[in-house]
Protein backbone atom coordinates (compact mmCIF):
# COMPACT_ATOMS: atom_id res chain seq x y z
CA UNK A 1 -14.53 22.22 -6.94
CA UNK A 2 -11.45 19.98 -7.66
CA UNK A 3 -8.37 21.48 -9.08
CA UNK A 4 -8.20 19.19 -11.87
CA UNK A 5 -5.21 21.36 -13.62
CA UNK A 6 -2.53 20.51 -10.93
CA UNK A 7 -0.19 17.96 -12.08
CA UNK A 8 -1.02 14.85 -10.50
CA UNK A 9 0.39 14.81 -7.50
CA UNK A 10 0.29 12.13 -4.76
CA UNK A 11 -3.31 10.95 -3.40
CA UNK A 12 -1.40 8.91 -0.13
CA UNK A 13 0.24 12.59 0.97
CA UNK A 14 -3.13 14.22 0.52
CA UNK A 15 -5.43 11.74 2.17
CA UNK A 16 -2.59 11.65 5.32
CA UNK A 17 -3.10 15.34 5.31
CA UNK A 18 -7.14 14.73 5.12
CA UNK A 19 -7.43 12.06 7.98
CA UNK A 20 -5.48 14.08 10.47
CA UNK A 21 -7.93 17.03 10.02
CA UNK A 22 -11.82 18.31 10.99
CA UNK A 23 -14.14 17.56 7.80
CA UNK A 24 -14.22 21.44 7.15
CA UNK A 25 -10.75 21.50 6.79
CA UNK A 26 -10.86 18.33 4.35
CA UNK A 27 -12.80 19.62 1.91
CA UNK A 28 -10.71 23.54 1.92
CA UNK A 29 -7.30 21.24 1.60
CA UNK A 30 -8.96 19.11 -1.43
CA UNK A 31 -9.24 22.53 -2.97
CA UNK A 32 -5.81 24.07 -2.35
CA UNK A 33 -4.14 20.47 -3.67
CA UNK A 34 -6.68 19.25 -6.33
CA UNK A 35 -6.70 15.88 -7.40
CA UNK A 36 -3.71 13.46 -6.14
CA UNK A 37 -2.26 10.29 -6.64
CA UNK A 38 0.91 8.27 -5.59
CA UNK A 39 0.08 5.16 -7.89
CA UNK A 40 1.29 5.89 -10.85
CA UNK A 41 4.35 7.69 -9.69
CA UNK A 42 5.32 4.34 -7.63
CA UNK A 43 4.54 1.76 -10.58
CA UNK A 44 6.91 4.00 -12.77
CA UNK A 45 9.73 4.40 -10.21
CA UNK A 46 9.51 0.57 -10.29
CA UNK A 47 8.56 -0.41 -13.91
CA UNK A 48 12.06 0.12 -15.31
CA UNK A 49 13.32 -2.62 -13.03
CA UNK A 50 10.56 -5.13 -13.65
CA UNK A 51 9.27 -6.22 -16.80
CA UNK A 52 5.17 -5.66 -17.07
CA UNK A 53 4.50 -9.64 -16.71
CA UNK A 54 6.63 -10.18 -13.95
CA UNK A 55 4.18 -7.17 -12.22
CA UNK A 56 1.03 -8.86 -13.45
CA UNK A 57 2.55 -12.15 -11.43
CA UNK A 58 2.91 -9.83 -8.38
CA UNK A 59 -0.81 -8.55 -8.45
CA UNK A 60 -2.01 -12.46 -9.77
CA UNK A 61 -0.46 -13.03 -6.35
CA UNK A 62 -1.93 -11.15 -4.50
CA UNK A 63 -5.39 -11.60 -6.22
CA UNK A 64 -5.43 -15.28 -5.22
CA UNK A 65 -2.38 -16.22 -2.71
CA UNK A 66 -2.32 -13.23 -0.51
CA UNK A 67 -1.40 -13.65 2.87
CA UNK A 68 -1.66 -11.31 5.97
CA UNK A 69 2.17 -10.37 5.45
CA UNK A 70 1.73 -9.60 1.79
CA UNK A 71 -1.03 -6.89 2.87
CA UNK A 72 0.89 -5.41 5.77
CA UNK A 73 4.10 -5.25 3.70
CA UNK A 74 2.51 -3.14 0.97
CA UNK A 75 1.67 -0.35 3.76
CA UNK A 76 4.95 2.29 3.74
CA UNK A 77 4.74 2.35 6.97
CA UNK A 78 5.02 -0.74 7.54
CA UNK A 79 7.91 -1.90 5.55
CA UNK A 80 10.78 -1.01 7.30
CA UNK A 81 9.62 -2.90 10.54
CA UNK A 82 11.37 -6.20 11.52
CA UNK A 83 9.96 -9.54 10.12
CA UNK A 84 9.01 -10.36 13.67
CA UNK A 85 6.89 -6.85 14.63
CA UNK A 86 5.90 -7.40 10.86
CA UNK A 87 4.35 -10.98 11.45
CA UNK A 88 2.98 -9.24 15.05
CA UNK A 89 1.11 -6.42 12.67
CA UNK A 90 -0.19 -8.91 10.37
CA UNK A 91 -1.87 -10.95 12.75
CA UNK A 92 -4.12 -7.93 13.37
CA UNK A 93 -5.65 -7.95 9.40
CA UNK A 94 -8.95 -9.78 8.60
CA UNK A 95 -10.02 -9.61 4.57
CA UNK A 96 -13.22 -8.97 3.10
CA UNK A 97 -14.62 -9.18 -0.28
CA UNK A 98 -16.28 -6.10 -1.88
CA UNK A 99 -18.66 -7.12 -5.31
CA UNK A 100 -18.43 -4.41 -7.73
CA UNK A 101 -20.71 -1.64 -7.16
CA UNK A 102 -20.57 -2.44 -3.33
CA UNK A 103 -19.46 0.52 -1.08
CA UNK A 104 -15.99 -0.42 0.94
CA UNK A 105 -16.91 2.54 3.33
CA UNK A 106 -19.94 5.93 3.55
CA UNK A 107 -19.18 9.24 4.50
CA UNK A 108 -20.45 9.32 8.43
CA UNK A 109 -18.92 5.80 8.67
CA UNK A 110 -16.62 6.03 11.66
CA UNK A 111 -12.66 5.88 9.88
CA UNK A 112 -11.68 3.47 12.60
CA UNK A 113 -9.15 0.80 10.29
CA UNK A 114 -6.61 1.18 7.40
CA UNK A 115 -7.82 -0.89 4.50
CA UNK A 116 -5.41 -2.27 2.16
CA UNK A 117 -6.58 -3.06 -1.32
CA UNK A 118 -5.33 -7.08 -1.97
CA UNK A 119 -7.09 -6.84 -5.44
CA UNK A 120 -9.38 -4.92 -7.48
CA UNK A 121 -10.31 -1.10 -7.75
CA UNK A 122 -12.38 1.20 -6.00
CA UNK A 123 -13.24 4.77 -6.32
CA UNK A 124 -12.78 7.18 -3.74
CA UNK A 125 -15.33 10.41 -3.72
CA UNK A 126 -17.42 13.06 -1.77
CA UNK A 127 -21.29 14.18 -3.04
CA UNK A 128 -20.74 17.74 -3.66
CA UNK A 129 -24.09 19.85 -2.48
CA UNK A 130 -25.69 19.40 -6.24
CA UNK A 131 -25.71 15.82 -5.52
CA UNK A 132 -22.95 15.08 -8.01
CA UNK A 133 -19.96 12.83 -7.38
CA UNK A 134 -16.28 14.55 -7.26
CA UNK A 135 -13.54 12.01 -7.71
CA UNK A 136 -11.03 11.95 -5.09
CA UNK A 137 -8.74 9.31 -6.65
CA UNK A 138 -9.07 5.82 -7.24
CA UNK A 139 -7.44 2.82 -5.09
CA UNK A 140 -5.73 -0.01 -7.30
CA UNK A 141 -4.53 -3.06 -6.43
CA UNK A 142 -1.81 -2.65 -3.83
CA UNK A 143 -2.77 0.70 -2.25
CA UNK A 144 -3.58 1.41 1.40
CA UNK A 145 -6.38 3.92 2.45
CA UNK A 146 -6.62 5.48 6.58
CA UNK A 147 -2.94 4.85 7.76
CA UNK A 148 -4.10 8.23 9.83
CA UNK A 149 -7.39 6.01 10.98
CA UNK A 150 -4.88 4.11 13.35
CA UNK A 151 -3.84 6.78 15.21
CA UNK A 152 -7.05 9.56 14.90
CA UNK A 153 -11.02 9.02 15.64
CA UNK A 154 -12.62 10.67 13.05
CA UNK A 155 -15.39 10.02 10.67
CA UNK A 156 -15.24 9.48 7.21
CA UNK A 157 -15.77 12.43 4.83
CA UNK A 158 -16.12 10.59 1.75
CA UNK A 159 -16.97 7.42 0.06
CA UNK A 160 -15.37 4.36 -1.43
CA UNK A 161 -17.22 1.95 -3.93
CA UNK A 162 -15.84 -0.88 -5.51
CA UNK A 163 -15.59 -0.57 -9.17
CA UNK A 164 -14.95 -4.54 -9.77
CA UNK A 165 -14.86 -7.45 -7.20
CA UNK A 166 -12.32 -6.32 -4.94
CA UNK A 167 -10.70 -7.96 -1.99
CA UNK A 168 -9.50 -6.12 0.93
CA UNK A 169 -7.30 -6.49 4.28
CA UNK A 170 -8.43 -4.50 7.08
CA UNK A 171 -6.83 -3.38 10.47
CA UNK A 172 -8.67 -2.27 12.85
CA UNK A 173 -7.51 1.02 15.46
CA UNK A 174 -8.47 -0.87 18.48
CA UNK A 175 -6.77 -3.70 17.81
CA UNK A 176 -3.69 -1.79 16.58
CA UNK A 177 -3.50 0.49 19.66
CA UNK A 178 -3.74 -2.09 21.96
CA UNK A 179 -0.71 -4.08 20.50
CA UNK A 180 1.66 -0.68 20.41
CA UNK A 181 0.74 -0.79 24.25
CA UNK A 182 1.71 -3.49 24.57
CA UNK A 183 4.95 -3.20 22.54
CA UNK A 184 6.80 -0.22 23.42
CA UNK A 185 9.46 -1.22 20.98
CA UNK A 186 7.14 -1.59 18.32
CA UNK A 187 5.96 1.97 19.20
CA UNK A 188 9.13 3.56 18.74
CA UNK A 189 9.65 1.55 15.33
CA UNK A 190 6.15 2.96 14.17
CA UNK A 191 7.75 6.42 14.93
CA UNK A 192 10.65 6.11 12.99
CA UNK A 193 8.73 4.64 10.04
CA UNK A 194 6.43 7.71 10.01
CA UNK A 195 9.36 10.04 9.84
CA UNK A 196 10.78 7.58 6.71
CA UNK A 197 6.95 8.28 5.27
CA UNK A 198 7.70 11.83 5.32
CA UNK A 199 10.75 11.60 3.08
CA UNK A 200 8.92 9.24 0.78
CA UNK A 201 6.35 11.75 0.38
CA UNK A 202 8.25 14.79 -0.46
CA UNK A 203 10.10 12.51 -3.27
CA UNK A 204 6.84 11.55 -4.78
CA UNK A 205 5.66 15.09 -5.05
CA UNK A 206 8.61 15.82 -7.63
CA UNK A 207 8.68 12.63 -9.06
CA UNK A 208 4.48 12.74 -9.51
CA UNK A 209 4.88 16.61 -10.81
CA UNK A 210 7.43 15.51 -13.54
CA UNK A 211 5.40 13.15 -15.28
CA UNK A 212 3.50 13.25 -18.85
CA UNK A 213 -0.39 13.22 -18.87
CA UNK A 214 0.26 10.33 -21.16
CA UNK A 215 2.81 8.27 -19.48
CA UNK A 216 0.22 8.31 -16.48
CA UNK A 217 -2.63 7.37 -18.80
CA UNK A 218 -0.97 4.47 -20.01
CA UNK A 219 -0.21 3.21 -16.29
CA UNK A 220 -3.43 3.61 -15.20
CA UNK A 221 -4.80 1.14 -18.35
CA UNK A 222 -2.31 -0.99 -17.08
CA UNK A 223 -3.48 -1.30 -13.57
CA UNK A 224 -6.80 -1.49 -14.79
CA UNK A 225 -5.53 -4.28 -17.18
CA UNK A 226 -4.01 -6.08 -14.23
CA UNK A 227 -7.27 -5.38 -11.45
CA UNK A 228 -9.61 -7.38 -14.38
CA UNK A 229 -7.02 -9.60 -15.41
CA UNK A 230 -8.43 -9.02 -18.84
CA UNK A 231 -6.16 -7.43 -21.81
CA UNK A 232 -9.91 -6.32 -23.21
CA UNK A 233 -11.89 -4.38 -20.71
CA UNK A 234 -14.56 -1.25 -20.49
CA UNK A 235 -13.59 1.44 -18.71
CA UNK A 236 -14.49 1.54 -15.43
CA UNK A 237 -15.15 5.46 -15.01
CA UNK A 238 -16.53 7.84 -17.68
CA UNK A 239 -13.75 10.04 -19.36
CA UNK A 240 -14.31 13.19 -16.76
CA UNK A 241 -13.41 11.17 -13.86
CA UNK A 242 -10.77 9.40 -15.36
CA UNK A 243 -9.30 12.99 -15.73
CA UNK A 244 -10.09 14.21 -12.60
CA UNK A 245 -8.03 11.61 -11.09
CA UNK A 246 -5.22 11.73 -13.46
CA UNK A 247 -5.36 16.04 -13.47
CA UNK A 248 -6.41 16.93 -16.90
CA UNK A 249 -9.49 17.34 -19.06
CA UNK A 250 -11.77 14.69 -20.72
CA UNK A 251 -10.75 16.20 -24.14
CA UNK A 252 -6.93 15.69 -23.39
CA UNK A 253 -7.71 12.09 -22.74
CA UNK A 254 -9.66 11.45 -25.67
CA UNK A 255 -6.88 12.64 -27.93
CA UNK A 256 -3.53 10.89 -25.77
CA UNK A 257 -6.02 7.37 -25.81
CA UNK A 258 -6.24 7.93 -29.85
CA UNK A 259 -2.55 8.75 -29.63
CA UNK A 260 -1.64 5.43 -27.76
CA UNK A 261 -4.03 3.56 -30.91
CA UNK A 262 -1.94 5.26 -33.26
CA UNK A 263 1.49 3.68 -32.16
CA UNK A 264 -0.31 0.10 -31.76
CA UNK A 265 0.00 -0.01 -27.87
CA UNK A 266 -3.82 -0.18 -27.42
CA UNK A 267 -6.92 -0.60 -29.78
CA UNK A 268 -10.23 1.46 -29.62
CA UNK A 269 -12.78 -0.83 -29.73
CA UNK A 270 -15.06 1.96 -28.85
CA UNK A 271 -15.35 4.61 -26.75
CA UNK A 272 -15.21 3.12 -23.46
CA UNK A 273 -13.62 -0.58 -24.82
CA UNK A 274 -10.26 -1.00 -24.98
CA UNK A 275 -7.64 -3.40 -25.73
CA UNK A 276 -4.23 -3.92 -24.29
CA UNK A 277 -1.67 -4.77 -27.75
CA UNK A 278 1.46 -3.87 -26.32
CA UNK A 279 1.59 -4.12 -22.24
CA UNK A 280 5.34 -3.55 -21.95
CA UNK A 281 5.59 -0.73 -24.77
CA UNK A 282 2.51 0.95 -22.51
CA UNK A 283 5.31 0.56 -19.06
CA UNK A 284 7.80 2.31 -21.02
CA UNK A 285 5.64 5.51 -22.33
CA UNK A 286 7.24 9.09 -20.99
């Protein structure tokens, strides 16, 4: 069963953790962390310096102008590389477009490239024995899923489906292992990134432990916002899953979505429609 009561932590630290790790051990660590996720705490460590439209241009970028450098540069890994081994890396990345509903990968698939979300949303999730779906976390536009898949041969434990169109960049292990055998100096520049990712990832579990159930709610109806590009949209996941990802309970959403109506940042169309009123008041909720 997930933990849905831990604070929501981050999903990159726990799916790194995952992917370097049998399948029996995957599914005992997604019990001992519960659900995770590195989104939110990112877009807030950032929001305060950019206003909300100024992000929207950044993700209406990469919806429709990305290039092979704009995916590899969103990878942690990969952003404190040179612009050179960075232009090397991005000649590795093909795209491919997901329509909603489509699965991005199957458990049993063989995890053999790191997939960068360009634009859209997907859901990431194992079939418990019941049959039922449990919510690992969900992938917006801008975050990176396998970084371990360049390194380890595994198969995948889990599933991702796309919840709206979604493009993605993809690089593959064989073509990525080849080129750090190539380039030795690249190699030890991969190194020292993973020991910066390390840092990164202790920060984010603070920073992710620190924030309000509501302040998280409120990014994630951004990036929602921003995946559609519509300021009116139905919620992609029911309630339950929307609180599995964020760490609470369906009934603590319901009442923090009614308190974001009540100070005019969103509208309730229904139960499952909402309405953006107040984008930047929504970046600024603690």
């Amino acid at each position: 069963m997930l933990n849905g009561g831990l604070p929501f932590l981050q999903h990159r630290m726990f799916f790194e953790i995952c992917d370097l790790q049998s399948s029996k051990a995957r599914l005992q660590t997604l019990a001992e962390v519960g659900t995770t996720s590195g989104t939110i705490t990112s877009y807030r460590r950032q929001k305060k310096q950019k206003t909300n439209n100024e992000k929207e241009n950044d993700m209406a970028h990469l919806a429709h102008n990305h290039t092979a450098e704009d995916c590899v540069e969103l990878v942690t890994i990969f952003q404190s590389l040179s612009e050179e081994d960075t232009s090397t890396v991005a000649s590795l990345v093909s795209d491919k477009h997901f329509e909603s509903g489509e699965y991005i990968y199957q458990a049993g698939d063989s995890a053999d490239a790191l997939t960068i979300v360009a634009h859209g949303q997907a859901k990431v999730f194992q079939l418990a024995s019941n049959g039922k779906e449990q919510m690992l976390r969900i992938l917006q536009t801008g975050d990176f899923d396998g970084e371990a898949a360049l390194f380890s041969n595994e198969d995948r434990g889990s599933f991702a489906q796309a919840l709206m169109d979604t493009d993605v960049c993809q690089i593959k292990r064989s073509d990525f292992q080849k080129l750090m055998k190539s380039s030795p100096e690249l190699a030890v520049n991969m190194v020292n990134a993973f020991g910066q990712r390390i840092v990164q990832l202790e920060q984010q579990t603070t920073e992710a432990a620190t924030s309000s159930v509501e302040s998280r709610l409120a990014s994630y109806l951004l990036e929602t916002s921003a995946g559609l590009k519509q300021e009116q949209f139905e919620l992609p996941l029911k309630k339950k899953d929307i609180a599995t990802y964020l760490g609470t309970t369906p009934e603590t959403i319901s009442r923090k979505l009614s308190s974001l109506a009540k100070d005019e940042l969103i509208e309730k169309k229904s139960n499952t429609l909402i309405k953006i009123l107040d984008a930047d008041g929504l970046a600024m909720v603690e």
